[in-house]
C-alpha atoms as a PDB file:
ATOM      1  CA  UNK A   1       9.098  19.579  18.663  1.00  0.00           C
ATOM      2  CA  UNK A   2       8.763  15.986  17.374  1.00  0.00           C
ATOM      3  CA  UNK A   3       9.458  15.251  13.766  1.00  0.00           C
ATOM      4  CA  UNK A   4       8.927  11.881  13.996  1.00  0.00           C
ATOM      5  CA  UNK A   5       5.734  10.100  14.758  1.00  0.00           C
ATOM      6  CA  UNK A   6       5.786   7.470  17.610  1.00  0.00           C
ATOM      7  CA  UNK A   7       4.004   4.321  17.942  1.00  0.00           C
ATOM      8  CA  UNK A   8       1.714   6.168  20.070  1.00  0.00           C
ATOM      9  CA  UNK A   9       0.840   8.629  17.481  1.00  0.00           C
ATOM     10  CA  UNK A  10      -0.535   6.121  14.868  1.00  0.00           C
ATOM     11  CA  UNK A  11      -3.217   3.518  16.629  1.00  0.00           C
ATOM     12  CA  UNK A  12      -2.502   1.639  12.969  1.00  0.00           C
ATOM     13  CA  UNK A  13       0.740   0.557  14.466  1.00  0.00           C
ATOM     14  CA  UNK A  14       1.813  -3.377  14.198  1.00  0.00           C
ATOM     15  CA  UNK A  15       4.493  -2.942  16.479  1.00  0.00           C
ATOM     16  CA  UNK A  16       1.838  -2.559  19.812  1.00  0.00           C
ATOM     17  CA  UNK A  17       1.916  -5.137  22.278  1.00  0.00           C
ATOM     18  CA  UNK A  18       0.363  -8.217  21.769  1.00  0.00           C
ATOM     19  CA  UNK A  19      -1.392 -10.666  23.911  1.00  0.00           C
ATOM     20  CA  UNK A  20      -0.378 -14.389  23.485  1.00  0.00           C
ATOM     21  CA  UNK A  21      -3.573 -16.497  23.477  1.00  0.00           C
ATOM     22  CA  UNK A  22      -3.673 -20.246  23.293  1.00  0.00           C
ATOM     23  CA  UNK A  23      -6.326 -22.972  22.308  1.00  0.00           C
ATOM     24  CA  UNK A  24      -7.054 -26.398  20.888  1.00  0.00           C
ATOM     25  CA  UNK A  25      -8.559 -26.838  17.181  1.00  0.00           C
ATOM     26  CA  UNK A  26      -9.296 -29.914  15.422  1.00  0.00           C
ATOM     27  CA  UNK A  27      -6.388 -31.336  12.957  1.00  0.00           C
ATOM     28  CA  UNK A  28      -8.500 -30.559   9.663  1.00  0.00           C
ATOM     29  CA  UNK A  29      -9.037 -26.860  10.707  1.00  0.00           C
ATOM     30  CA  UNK A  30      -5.402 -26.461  11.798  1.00  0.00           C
ATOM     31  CA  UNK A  31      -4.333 -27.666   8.478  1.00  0.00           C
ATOM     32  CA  UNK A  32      -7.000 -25.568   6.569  1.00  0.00           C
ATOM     33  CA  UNK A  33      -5.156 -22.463   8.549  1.00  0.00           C
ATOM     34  CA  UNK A  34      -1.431 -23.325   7.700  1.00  0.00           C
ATOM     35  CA  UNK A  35      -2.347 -23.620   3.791  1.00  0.00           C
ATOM     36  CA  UNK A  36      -3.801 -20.434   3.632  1.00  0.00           C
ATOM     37  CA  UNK A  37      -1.639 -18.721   5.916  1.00  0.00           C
ATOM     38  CA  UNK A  38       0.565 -20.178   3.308  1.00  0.00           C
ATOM     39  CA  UNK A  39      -1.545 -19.222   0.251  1.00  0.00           C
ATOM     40  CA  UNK A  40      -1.369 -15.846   1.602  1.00  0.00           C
ATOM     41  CA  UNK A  41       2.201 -15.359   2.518  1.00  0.00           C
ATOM     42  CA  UNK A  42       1.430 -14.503   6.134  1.00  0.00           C
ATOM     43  CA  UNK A  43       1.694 -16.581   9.625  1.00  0.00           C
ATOM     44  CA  UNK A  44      -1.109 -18.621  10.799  1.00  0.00           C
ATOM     45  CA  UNK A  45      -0.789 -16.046  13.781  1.00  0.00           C
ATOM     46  CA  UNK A  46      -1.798 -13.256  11.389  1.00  0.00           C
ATOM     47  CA  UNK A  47      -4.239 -14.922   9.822  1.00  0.00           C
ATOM     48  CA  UNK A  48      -5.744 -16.239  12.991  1.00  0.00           C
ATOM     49  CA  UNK A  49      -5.853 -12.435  14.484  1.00  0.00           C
ATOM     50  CA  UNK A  50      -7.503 -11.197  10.726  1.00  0.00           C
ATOM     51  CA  UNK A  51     -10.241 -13.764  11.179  1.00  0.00           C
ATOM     52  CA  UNK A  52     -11.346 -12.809  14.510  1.00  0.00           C
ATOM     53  CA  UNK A  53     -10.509  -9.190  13.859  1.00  0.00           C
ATOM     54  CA  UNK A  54     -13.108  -9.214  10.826  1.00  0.00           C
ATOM     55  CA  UNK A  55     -15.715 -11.599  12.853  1.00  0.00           C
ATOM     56  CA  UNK A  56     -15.468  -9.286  15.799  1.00  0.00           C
ATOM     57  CA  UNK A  57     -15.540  -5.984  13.977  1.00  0.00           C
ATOM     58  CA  UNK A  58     -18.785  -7.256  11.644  1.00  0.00           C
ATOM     59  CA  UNK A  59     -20.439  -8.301  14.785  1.00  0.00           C
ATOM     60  CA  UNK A  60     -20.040  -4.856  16.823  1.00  0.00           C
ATOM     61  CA  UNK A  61     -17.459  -6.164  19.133  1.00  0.00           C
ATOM     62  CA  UNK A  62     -14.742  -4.710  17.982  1.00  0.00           C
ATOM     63  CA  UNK A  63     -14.633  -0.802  17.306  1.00  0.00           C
ATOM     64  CA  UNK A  64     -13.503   1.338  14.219  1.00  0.00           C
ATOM     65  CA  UNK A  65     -10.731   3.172  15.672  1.00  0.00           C
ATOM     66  CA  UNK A  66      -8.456   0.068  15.592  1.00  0.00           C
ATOM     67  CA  UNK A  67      -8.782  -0.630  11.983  1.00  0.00           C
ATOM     68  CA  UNK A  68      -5.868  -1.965  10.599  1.00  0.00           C
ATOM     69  CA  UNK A  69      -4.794  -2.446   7.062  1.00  0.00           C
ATOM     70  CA  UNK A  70      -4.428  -6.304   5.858  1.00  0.00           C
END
C-alpha cells in the first residue's frame, strides 16, 4: 500500500519529462519574452511553454487532461 503519490499518480506533475525544442525568433520578440519572463518571475522557457500551452489548448489542440496550474 502506497502512501505516497508518485509522479505518475498526478498528470499535474512539473517534474515529467520534457522535450527540448529549438527555433529562431526575431531580436524584438526575443527581448519582448525575456522582460516578461522577467516581469513575471519565471524563465523565458516557462513562459514560452505557457504561451503555446494556452494557444494550443484555446484552439482544440491541446486536451483538458493536461491542465496545469500557472
Amino acid at each position: 500500500m502506497r502512501t505516497k503519490p508518485t509522479a505518475a499518480d498526478n498528470s499535474k506533475d512539473r517534474t515529467m519529462k520534457t522535450h527540448p525544442l529549438g527555433f529562431r525568433i526575431e531580436r524584438e520578440i526575443k527581448e519582448a519574452l525575456v522582460k516578461a519572463a522577467k516581469d513575471d518571475h519565471r524563465s523565458v522557457s516557462s513562459l514560452v511553454e505557457l504561451v503555446l500551452e494556452r494557444w494550443l489548448k484555446d484552439r482544440g489542440y491541446l486536451g483538458q487532461q493536461l491542465d496545469k496550474v500557472a
